[in-house]
Protein backbone atom coordinates (compact mmCIF):
# COMPACT_ATOMS: atom_id res chain seq x y z
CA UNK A 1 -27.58 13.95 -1.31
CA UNK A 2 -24.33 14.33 0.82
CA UNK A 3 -23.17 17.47 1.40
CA UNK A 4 -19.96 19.29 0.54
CA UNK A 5 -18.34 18.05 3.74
CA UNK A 6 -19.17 15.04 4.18
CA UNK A 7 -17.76 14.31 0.31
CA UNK A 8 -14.82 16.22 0.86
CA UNK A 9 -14.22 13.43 3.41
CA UNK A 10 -15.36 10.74 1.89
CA UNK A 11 -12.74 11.62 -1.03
CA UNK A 12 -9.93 12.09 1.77
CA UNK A 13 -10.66 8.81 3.39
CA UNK A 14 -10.38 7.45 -0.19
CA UNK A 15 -7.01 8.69 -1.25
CA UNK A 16 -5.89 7.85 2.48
CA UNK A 17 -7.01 4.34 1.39
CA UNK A 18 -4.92 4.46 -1.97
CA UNK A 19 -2.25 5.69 -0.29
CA UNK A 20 -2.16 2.83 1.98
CA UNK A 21 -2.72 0.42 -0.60
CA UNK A 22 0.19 1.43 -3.08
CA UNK A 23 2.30 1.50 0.43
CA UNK A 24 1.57 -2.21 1.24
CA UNK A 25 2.30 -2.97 -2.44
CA UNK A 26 5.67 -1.28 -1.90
CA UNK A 27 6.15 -3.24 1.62
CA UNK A 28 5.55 -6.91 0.19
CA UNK A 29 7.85 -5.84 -2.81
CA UNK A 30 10.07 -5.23 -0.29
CA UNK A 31 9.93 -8.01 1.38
CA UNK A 32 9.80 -10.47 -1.64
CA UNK A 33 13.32 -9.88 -2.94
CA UNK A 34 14.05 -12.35 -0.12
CA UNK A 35 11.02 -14.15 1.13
CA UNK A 36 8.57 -16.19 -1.24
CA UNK A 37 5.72 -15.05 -2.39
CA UNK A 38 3.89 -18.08 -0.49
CA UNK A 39 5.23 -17.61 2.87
CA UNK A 40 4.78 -13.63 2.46
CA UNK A 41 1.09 -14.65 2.01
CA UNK A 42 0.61 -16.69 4.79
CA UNK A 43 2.60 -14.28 6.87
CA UNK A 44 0.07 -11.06 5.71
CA UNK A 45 -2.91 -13.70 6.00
CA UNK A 46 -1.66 -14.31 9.20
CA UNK A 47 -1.47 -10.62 10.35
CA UNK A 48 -4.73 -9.03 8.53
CA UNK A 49 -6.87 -12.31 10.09
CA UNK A 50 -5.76 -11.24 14.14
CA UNK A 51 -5.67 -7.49 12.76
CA UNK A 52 -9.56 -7.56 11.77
CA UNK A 53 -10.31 -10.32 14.72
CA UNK A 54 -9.43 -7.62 16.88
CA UNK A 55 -10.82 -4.42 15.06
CA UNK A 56 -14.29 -6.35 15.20
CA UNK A 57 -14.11 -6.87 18.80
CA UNK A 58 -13.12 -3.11 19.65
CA UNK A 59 -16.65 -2.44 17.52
CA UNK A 60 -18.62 -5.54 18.73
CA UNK A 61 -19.00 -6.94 15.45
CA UNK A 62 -19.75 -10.51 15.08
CA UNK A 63 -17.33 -12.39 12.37
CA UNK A 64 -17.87 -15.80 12.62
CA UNK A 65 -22.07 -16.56 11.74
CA UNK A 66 -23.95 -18.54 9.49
CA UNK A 67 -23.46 -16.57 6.67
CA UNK A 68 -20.23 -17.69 6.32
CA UNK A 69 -20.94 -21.26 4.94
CA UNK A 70 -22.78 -19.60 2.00
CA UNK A 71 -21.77 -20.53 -1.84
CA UNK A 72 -21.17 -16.78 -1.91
CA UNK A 73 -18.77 -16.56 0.66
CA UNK A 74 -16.90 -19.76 -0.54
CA UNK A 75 -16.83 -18.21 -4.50
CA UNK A 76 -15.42 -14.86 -2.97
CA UNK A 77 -12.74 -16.47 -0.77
CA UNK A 78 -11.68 -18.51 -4.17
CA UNK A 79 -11.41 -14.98 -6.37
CA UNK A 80 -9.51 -13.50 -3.47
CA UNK A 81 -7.28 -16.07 -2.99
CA UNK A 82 -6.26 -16.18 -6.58
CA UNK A 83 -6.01 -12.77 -7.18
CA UNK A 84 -3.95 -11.59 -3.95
CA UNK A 85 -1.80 -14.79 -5.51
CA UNK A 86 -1.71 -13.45 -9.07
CA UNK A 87 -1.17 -9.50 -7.86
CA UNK A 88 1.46 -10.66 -5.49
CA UNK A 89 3.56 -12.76 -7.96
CA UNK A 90 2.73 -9.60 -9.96
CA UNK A 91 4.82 -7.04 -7.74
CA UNK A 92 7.25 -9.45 -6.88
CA UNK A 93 8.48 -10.55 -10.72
CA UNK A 94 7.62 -6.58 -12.56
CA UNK A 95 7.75 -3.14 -11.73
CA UNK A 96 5.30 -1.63 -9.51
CA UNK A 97 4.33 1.37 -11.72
CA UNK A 98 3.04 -1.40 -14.65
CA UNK A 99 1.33 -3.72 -12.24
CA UNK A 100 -0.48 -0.67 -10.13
CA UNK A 101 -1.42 0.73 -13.96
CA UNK A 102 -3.04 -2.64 -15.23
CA UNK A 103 -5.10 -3.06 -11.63
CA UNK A 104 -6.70 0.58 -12.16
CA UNK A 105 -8.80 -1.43 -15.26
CA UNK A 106 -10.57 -3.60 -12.15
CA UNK A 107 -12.97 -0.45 -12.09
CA UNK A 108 -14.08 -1.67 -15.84
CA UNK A 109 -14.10 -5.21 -15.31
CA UNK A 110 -16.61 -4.92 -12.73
CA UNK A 111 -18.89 -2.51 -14.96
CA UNK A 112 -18.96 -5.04 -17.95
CA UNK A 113 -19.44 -8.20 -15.09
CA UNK A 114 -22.47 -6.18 -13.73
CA UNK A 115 -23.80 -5.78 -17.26
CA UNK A 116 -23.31 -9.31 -18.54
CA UNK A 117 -23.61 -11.42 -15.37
CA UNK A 118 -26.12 -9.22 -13.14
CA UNK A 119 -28.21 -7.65 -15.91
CA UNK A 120 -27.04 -4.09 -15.26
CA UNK A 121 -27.55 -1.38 -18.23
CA UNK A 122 -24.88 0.07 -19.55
CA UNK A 123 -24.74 2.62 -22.40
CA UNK A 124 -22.77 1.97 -25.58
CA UNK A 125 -20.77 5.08 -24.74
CA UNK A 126 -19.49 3.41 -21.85
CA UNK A 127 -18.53 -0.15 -23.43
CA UNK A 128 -16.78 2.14 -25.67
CA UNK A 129 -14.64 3.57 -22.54
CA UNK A 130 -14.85 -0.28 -21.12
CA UNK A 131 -12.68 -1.22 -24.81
CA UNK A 132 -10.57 1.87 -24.63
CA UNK A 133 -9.52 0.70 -21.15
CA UNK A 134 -8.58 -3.09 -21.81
CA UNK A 135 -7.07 -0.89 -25.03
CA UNK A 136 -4.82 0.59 -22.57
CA UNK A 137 -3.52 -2.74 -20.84
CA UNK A 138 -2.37 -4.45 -24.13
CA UNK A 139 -0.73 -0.86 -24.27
CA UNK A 140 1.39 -1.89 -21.14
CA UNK A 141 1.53 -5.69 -21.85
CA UNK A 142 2.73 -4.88 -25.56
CA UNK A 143 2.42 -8.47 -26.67
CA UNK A 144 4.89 -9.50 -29.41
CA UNK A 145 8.34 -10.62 -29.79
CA UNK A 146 11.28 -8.76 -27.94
CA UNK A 147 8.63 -6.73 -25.81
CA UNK A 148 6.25 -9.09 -23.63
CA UNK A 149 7.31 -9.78 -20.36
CA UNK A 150 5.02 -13.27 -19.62
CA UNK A 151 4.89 -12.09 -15.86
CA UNK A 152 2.66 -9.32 -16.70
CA UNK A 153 0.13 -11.38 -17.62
CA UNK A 154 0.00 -11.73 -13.37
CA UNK A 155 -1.18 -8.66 -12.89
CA UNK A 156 -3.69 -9.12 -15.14
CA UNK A 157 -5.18 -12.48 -13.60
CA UNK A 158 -5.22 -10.46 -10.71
CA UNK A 159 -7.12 -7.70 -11.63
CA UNK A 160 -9.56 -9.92 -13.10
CA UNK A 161 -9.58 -12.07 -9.66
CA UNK A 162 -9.96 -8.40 -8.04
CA UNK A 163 -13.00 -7.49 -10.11
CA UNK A 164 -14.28 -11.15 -9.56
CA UNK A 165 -14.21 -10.58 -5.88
CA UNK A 166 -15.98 -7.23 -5.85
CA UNK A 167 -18.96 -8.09 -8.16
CA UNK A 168 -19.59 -11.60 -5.74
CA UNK A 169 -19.73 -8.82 -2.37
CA UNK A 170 -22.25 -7.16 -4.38
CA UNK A 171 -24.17 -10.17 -3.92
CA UNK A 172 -23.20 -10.94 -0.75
CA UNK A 173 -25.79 -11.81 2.70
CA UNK A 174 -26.65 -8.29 3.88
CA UNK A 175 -25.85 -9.70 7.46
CA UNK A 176 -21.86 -9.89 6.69
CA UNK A 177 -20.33 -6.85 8.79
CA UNK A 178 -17.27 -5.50 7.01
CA UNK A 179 -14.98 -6.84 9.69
CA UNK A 180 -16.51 -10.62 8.49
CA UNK A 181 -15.74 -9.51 4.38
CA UNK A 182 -11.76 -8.30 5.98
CA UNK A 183 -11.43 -11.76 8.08
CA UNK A 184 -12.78 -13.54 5.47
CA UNK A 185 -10.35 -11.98 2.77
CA UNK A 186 -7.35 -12.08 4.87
CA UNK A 187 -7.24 -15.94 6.85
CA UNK A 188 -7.75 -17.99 3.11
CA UNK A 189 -4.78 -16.49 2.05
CA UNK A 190 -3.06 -18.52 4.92
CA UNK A 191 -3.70 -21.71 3.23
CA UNK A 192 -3.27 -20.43 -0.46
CA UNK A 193 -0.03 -19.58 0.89
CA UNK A 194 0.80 -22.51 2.57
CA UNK A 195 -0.26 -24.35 -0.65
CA UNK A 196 1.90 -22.32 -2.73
CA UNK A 197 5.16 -22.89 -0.84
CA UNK A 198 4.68 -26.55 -0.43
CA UNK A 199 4.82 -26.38 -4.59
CA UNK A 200 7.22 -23.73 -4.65
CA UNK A 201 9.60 -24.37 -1.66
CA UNK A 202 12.13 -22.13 -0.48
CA UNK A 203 10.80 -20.66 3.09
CA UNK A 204 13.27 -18.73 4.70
CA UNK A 205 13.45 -17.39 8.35
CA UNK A 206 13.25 -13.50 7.55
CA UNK A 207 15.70 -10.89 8.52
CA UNK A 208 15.03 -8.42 10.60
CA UNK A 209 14.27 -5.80 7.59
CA UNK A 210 11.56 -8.39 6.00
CA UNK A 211 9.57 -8.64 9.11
CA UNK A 212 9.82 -4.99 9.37
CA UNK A 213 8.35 -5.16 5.47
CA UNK A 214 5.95 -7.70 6.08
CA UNK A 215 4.41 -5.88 9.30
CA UNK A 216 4.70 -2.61 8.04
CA UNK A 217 2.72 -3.77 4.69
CA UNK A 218 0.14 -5.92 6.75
CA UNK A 219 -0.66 -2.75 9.03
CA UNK A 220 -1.27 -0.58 5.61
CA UNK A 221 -3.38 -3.49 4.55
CA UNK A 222 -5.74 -3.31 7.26
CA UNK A 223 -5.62 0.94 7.39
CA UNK A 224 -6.59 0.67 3.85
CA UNK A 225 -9.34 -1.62 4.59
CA UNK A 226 -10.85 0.51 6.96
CA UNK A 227 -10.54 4.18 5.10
CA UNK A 228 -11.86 2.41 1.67
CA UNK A 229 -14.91 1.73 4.17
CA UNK A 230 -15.31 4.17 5.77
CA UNK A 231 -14.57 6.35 1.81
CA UNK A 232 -17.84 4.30 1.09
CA UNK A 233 -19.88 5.14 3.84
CA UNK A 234 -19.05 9.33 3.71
CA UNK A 235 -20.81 11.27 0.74
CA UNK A 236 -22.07 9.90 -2.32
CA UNK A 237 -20.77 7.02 -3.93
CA UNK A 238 -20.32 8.83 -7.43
CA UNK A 239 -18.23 11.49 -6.22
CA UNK A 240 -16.17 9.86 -3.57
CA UNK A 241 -15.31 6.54 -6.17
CA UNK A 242 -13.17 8.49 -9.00
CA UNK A 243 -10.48 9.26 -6.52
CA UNK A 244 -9.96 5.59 -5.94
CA UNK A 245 -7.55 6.07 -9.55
CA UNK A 246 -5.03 8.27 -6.93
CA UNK A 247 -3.73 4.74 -6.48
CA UNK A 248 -1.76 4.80 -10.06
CA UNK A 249 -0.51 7.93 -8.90
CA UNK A 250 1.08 6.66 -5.81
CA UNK A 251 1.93 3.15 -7.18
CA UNK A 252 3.74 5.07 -9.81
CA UNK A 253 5.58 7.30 -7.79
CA UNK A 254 6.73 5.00 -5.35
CA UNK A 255 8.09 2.47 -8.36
CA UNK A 256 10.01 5.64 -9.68
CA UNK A 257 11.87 7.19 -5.65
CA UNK A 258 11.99 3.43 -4.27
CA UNK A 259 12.45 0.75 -6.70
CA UNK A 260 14.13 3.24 -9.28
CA UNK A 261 11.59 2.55 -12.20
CA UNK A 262 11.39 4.01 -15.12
CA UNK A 263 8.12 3.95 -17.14
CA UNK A 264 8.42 4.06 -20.71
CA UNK A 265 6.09 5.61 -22.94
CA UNK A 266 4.05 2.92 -23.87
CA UNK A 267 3.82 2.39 -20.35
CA UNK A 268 2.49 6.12 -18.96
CA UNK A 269 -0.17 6.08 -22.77
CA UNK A 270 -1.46 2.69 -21.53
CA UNK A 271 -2.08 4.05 -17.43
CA UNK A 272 -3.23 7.46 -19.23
CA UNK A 273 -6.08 5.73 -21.40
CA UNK A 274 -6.74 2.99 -18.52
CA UNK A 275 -7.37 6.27 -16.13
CA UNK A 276 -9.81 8.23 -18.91
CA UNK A 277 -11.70 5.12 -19.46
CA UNK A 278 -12.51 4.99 -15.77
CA UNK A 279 -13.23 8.61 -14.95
CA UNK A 280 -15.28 9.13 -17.99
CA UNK A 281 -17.56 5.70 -16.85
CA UNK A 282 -17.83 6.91 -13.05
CA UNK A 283 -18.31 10.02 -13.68
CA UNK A 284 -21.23 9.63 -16.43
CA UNK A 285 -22.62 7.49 -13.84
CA UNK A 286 -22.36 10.75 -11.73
CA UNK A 287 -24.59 12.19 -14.50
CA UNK A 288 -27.13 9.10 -14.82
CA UNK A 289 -27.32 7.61 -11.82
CA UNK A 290 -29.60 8.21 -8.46
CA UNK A 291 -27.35 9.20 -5.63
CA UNK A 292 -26.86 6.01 -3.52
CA UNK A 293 -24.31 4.95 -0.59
CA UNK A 294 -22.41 2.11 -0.73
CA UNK A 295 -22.30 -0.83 2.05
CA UNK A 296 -18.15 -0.77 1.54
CA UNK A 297 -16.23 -3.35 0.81
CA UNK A 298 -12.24 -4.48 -0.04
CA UNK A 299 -11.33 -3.37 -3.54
CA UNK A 300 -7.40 -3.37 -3.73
């Protein structure tokens, strides 16, 4: 069992990872009202691939091994190449506040994939919180006439392409260093990029403010990659992992001072149901389950 400490930490390196995370989410916006979405990916691929090339060799990791040709590798790099897409798109074309609300349901995506794909028991009380919490992200998509806004729907593809990613690392060799999982998730977003552009067109030589952006949101990247690490490796997993929902708080907030959002009701029900739903499943886990550490792993 960890002590107080060393969860006390573990939760601070977890919010510190949120924080970071809503903050490159900010940074890309930023950066997309004049660059596309395409060349801002190939541009953070770009960055996060030398950024974790060179945090491996400061901790004489090994990225580049056998274990890289694996199925597993190859399905993971698919589901984070789609969803970085999806999420990206998602930030770009809506407000931050919705699309950070709608990812904080990734948490109950990967419960229900565990239980249905990797044989994992869950109690009915918890599908029930599982229901409550897609419940909560119609409550932000409000699908009908005069209230659905189709690029919504992108945040939602990427949430699921999120929760895709982390049940495959669950599965992953146990020889992969994290610095192999942050390469790996960073340099195929180079080509999905590329790919995207060539369909898309429209690359522009940046200004001076969307390379600040773009740097600024590829450094967070790789700071959040590290503290939701090192989050996973301090404490135990079942109280440190609740305080990865800070993120709605921050991705809120920073829609509301920088982008000058305004969630409507519908909105702040739907993030306040999607948030329940997760605390009440990780923390009856809390309750249930033998205290364990987590390996890590990139969960944005």
């Amino acid at each position: 069992m960890g002590s107080a400490s060393e969860n006390l930490r573990g939760a601070l390196f977890m919010v510190a990872a949120m924080a970071a995370f809503a903050l490159e989410d900010m940074f890309l916006k930023s950066a997309a009202w004049e660059v596309p979405v395409g060349q801002i990916l190939m541009l953070f691929g770009t960055g996060g691939t030398l950024g974790f090339l060179i945090l491996a060799r400061i901790r004489g990791e090994r990225v580049f091994t056998r274990a890289l040709l694996s199925r597993g590798i190859a399905l993971r790099a698919a589901l984070e190449s789609t969803a970085r897409l999806c999420y990206t798109l998602a930030i770009a074309l809506t407000p931050l506040s919705s699309a950070s609300a709608i990812l904080q349901a990734t948490p109950l995506v990967v419960v229900a994939g565990a239980a249905l794909l990797l044989g994992e028991r869950v109690a009915w009380s918890r599908w029930l919180a599982i229901l409550a919490g897609f419940g909560g992200v119609l409550m932000i998509l409000r699908p009908g006439p005069g209230s659905f806004e189709a690029a919504s729907l992108f945040a939602v593809f990427g949430m699921l392409g999120f929760a895709g990613r982390d049940l495959t690392t669950r599965v992953m060799p146990r020889g992969l260093s994290n610095a192999t999982l942050g390469f790996c998730g960073f340099v195929v977003l180079i080509p999905t990029g590329a790919l995207f552009l060539a369909a898309t067109g429209g690359a522009v030589w940046p200004s001076a403010s969307s390379w600040a952006a773009l740097a600024a949101g590829t450094l967070f990247g790789i700071v959040a990659y590290a503290a939701l690490t090192a989050a996973m490796r301090t404490g135990e997993v079942s109280v440190v992992t609740p305080f990865r929902y800070s993120r709605l708080l921050f991705g809120v907030t920073l829609g509301v001072l920088v982008f000058g959002e305004r969630p409507d009701t519908a909105t702040l029900l739907g993030s306040a149901v999607i948030l329940g739903s997760g605390l009440f499943i990780m923390l009856g886990r809390r309750k249930t389950a033998p205290v364990q550490r987590a390996s890590g792993g990139r969960s944005a």
